[in-house]
N, C-alpha and C. Protein backbone atom coordinates (compact mmCIF):
# COMPACT_ATOMS: atom_id res chain seq x y z
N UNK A 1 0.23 5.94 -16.59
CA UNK A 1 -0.65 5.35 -15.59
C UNK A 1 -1.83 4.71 -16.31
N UNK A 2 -2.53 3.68 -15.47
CA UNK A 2 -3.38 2.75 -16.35
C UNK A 2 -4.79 3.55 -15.84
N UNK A 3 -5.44 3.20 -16.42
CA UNK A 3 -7.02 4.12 -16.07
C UNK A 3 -7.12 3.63 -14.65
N UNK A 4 -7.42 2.38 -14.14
CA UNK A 4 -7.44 2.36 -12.63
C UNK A 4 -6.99 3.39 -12.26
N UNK A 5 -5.50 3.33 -12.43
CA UNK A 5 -4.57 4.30 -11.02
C UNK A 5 -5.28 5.58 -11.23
N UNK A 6 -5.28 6.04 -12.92
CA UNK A 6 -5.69 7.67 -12.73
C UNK A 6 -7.20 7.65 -12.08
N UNK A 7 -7.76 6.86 -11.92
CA UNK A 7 -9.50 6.76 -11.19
C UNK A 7 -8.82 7.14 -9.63
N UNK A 8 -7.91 6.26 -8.93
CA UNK A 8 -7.36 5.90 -7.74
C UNK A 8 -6.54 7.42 -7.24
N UNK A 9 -5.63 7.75 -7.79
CA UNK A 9 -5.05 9.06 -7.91
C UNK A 9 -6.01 9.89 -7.46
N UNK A 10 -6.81 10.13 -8.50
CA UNK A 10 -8.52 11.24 -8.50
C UNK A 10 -8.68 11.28 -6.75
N UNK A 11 -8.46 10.18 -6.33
CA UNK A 11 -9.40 10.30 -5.25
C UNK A 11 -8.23 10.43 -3.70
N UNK A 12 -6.95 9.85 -4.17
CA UNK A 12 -5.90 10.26 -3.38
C UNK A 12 -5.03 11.51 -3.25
N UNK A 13 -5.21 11.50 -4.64
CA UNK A 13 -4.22 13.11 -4.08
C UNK A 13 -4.59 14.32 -3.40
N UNK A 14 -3.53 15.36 -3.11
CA UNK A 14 -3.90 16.64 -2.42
C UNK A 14 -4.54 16.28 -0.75
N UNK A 15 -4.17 15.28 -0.61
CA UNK A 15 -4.52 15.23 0.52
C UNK A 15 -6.19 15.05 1.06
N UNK A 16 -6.66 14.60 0.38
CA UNK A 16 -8.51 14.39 0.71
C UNK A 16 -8.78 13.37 1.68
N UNK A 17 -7.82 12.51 1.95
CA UNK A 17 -7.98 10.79 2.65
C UNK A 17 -6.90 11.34 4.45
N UNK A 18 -6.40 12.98 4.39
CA UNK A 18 -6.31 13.02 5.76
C UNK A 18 -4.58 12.31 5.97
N UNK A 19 -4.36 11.75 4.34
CA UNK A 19 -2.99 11.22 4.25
C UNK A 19 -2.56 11.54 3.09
N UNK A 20 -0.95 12.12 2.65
CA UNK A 20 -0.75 12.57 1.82
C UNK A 20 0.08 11.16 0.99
N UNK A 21 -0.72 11.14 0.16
CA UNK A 21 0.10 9.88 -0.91
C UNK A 21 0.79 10.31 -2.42
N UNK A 22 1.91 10.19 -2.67
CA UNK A 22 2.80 10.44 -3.87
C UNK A 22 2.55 9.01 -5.29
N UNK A 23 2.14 9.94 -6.11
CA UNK A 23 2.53 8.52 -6.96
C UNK A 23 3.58 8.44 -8.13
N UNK A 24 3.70 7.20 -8.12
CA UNK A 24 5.28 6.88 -9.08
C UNK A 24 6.37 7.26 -8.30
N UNK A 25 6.31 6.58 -7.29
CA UNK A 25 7.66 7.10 -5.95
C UNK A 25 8.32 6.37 -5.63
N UNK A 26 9.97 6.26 -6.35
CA UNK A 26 10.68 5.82 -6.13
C UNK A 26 11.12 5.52 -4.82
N UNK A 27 11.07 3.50 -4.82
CA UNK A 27 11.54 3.13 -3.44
C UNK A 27 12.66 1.76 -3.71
N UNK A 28 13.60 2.83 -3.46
CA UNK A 28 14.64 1.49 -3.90
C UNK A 28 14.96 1.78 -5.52
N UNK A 29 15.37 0.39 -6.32
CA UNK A 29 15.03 0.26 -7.56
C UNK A 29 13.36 -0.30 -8.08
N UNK A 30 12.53 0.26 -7.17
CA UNK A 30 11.57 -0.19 -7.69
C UNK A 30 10.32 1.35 -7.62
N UNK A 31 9.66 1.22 -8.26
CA UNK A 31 8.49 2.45 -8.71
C UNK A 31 7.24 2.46 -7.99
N UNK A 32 7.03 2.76 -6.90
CA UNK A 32 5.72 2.17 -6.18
C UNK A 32 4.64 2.96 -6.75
N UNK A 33 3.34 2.54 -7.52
CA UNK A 33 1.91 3.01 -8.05
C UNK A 33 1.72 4.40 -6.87
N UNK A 34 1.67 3.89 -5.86
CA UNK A 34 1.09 5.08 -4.88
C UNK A 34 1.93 4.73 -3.53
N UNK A 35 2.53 5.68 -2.82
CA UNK A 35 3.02 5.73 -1.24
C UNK A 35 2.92 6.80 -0.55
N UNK A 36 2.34 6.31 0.78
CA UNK A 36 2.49 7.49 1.67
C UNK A 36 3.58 6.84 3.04
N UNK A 37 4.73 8.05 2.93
CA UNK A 37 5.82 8.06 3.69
C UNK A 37 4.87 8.00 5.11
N UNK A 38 3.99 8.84 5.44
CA UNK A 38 4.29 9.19 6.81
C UNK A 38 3.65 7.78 7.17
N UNK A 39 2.44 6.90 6.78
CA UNK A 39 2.30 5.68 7.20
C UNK A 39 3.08 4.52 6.65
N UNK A 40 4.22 5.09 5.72
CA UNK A 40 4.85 3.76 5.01
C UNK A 40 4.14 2.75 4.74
N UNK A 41 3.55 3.06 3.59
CA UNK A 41 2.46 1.97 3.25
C UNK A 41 2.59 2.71 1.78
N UNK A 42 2.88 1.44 0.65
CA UNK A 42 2.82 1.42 -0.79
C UNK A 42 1.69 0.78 -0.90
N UNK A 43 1.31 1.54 -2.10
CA UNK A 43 -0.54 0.91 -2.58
C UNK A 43 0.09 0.74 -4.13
N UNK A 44 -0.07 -1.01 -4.69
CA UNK A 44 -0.17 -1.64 -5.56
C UNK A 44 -1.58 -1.97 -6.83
N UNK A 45 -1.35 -1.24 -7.68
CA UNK A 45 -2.72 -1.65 -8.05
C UNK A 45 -2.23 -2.99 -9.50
N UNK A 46 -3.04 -4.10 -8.74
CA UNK A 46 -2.79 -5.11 -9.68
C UNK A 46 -3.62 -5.26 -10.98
N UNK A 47 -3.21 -5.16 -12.27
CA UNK A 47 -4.21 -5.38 -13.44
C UNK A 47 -3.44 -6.62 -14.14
N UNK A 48 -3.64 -6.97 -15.22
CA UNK A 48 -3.69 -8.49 -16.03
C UNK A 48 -2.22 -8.51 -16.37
N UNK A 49 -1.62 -7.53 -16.04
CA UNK A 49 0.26 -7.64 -16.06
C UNK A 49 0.62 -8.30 -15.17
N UNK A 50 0.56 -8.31 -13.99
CA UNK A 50 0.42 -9.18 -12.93
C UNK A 50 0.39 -10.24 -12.71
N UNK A 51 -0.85 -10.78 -13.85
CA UNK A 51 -0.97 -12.52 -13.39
C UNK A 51 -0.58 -12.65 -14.77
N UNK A 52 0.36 -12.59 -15.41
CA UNK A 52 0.93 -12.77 -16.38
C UNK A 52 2.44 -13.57 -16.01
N UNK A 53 3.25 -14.35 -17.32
CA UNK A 53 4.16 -14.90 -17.16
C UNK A 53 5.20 -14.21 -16.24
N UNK A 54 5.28 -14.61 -15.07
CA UNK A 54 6.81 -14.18 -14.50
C UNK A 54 6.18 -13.01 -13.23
N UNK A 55 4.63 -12.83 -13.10
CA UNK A 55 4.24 -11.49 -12.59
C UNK A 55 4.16 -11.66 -11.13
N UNK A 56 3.98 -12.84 -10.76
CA UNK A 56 3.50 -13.13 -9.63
C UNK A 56 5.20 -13.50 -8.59
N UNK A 57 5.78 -13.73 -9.36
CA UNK A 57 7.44 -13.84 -8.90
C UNK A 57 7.71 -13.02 -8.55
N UNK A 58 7.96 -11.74 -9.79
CA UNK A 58 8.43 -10.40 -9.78
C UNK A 58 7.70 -9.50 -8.81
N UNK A 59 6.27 -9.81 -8.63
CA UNK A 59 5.43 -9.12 -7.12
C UNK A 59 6.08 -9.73 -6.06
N UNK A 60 6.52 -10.67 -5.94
CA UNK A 60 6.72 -11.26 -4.35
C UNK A 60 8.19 -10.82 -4.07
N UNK A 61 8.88 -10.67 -4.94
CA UNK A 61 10.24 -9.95 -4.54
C UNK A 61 10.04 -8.63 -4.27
N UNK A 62 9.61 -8.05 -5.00
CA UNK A 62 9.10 -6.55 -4.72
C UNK A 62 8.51 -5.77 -3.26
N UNK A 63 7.61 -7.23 -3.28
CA UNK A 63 6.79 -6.87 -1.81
C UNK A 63 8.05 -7.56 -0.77
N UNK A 64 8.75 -8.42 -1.09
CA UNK A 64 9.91 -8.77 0.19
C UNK A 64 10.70 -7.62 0.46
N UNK A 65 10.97 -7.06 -0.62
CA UNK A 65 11.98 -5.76 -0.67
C UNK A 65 11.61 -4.59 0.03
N UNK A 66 10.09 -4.14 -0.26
CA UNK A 66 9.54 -3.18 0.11
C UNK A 66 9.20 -3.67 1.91
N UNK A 67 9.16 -4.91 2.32
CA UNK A 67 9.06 -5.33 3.55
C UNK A 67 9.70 -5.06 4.05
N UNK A 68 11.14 -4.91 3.66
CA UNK A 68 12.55 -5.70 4.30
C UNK A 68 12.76 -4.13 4.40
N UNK A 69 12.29 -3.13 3.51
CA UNK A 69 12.78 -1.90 3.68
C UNK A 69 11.68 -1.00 5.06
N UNK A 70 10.84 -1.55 5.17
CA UNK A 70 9.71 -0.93 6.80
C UNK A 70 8.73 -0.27 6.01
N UNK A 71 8.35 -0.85 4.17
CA UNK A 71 6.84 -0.40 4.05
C UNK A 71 5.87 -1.67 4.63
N UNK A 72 4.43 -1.24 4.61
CA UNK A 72 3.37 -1.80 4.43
C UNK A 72 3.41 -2.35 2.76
N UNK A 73 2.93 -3.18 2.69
CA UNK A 73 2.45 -3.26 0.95
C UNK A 73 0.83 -3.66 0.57
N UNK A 74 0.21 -2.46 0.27
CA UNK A 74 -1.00 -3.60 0.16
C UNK A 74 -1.30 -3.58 -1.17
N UNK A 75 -1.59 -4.19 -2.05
CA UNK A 75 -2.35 -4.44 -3.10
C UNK A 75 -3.63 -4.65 -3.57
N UNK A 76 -3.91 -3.88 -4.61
CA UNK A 76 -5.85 -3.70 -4.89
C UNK A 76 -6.04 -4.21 -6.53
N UNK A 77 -6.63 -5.05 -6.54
CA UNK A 77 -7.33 -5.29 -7.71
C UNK A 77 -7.88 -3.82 -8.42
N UNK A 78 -7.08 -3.81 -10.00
CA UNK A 78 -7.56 -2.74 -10.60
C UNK A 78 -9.29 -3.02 -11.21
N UNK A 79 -9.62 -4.09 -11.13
CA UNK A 79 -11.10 -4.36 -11.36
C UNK A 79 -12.33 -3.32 -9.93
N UNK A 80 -11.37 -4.06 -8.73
CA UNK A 80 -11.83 -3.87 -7.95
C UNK A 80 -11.76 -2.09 -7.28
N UNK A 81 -11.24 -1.47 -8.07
CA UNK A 81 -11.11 -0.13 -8.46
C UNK A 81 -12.00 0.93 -9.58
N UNK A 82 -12.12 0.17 -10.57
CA UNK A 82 -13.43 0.30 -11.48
C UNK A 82 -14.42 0.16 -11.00
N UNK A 83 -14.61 -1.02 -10.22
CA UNK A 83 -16.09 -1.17 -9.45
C UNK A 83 -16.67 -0.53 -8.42
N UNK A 84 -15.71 -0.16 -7.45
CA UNK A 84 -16.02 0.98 -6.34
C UNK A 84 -14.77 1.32 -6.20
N UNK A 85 -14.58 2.38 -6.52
CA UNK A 85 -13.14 3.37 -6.00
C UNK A 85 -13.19 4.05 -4.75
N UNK A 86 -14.24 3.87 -4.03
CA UNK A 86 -14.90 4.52 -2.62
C UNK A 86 -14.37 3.37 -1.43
N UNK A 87 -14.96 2.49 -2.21
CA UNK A 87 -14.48 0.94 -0.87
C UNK A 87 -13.02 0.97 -1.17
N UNK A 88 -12.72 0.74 -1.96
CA UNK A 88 -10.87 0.87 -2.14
C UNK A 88 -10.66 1.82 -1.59
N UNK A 89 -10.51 2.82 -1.49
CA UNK A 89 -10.43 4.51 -0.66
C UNK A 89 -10.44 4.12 0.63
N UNK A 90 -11.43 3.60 0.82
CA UNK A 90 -12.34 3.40 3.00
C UNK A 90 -10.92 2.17 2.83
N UNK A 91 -10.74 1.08 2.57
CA UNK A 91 -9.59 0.07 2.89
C UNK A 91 -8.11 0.84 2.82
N UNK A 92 -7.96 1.67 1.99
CA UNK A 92 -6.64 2.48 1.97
C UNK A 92 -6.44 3.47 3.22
N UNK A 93 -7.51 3.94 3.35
CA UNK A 93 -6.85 4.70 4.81
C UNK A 93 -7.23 4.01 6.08
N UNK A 94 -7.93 3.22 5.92
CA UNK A 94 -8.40 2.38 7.03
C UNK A 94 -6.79 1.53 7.57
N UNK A 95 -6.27 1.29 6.52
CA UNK A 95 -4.86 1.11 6.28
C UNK A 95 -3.42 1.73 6.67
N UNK A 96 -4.18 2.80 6.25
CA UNK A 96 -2.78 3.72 6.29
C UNK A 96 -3.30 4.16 8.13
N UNK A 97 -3.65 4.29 8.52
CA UNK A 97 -4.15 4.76 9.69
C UNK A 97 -3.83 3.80 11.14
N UNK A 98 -3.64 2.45 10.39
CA UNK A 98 -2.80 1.34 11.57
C UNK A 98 -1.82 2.00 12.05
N UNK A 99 -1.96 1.67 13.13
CA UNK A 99 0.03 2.04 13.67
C UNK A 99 0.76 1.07 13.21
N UNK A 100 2.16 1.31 12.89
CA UNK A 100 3.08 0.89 11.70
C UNK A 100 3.82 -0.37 13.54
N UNK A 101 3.17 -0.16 14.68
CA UNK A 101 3.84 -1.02 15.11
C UNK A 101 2.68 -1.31 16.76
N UNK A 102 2.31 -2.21 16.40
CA UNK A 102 0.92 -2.80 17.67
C UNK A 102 1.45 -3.12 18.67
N UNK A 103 1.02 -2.76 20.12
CA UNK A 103 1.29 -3.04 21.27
C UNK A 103 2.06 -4.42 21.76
N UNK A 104 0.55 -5.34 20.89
CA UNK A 104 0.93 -6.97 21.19
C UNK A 104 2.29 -7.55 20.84
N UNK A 105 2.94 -6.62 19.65
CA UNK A 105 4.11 -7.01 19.21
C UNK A 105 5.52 -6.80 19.83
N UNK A 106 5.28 -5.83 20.49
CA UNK A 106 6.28 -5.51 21.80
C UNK A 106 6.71 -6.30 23.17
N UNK A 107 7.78 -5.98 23.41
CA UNK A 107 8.05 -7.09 24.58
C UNK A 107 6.98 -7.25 25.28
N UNK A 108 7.53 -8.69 26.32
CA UNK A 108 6.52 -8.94 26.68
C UNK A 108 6.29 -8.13 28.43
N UNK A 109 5.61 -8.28 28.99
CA UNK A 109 5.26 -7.37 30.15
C UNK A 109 6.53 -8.11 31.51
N UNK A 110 7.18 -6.96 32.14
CA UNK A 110 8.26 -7.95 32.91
C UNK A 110 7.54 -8.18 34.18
N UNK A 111 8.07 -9.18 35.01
CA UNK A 111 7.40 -9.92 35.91
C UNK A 111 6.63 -8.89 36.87
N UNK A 112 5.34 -9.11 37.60
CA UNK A 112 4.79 -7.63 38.47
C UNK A 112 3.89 -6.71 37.48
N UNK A 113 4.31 -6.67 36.18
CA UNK A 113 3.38 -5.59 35.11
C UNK A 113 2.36 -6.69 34.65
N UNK A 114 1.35 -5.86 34.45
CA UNK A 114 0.74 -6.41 33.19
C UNK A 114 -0.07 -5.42 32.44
């Protein structure tokens, strides 16, 4: 793990965020940094591997895959993890805490309802 994640970890595991997140959790053929099953939501932490030759490809398949399979995907700047690991924290469960499926997205109301 890169110093980000173990900063990020520190503050996710054991359950402190009210959500239990696993890291290095196999989904698919791919290794997700951090996931929590019960909100299906993988947490990506992006560092300079990333925007490197071929990184930004290899993320967008990943995140199609992990789509196509019913995670969330969000991704955090590992800078932006060094700098406040608290605001990254408040956006991660602020996150994980959506319902995995919003009202508005559901049929629509049949004639007489609303």
């Amino acid at each position: 793990m890169t110093l980000p994640e173990v900063i990020l970890w520190q503050e996710l595991r054991g359950n402190r965020t009210g959500f239990k997140f696993r890291r290095q959790h196999p989904v698919g053929p791919y290794v997700a940094d951090f996931c929590c099953l019960s909100a299906k939501l993988v947490i990506e932490v992006d560092g300079q591997t990333h925007g490197g030759v071929g990184g930004p490809e290899r993320d967008q398949r990943r995140d199609e895959f992990l789509k196509t399979n019913g995670y969330g995907v969000m991704r955090v700047r590992a800078v932006d993890v060094l700098g406040s690991v608290e605001a990254v924290v408040a956006a991660i469960v602020s996150r994980a805490a959506l319902p995995l499926h919003h009202a508005s997205h559901g049929p629509p109301p049949r004639s007489g309802e609303e």
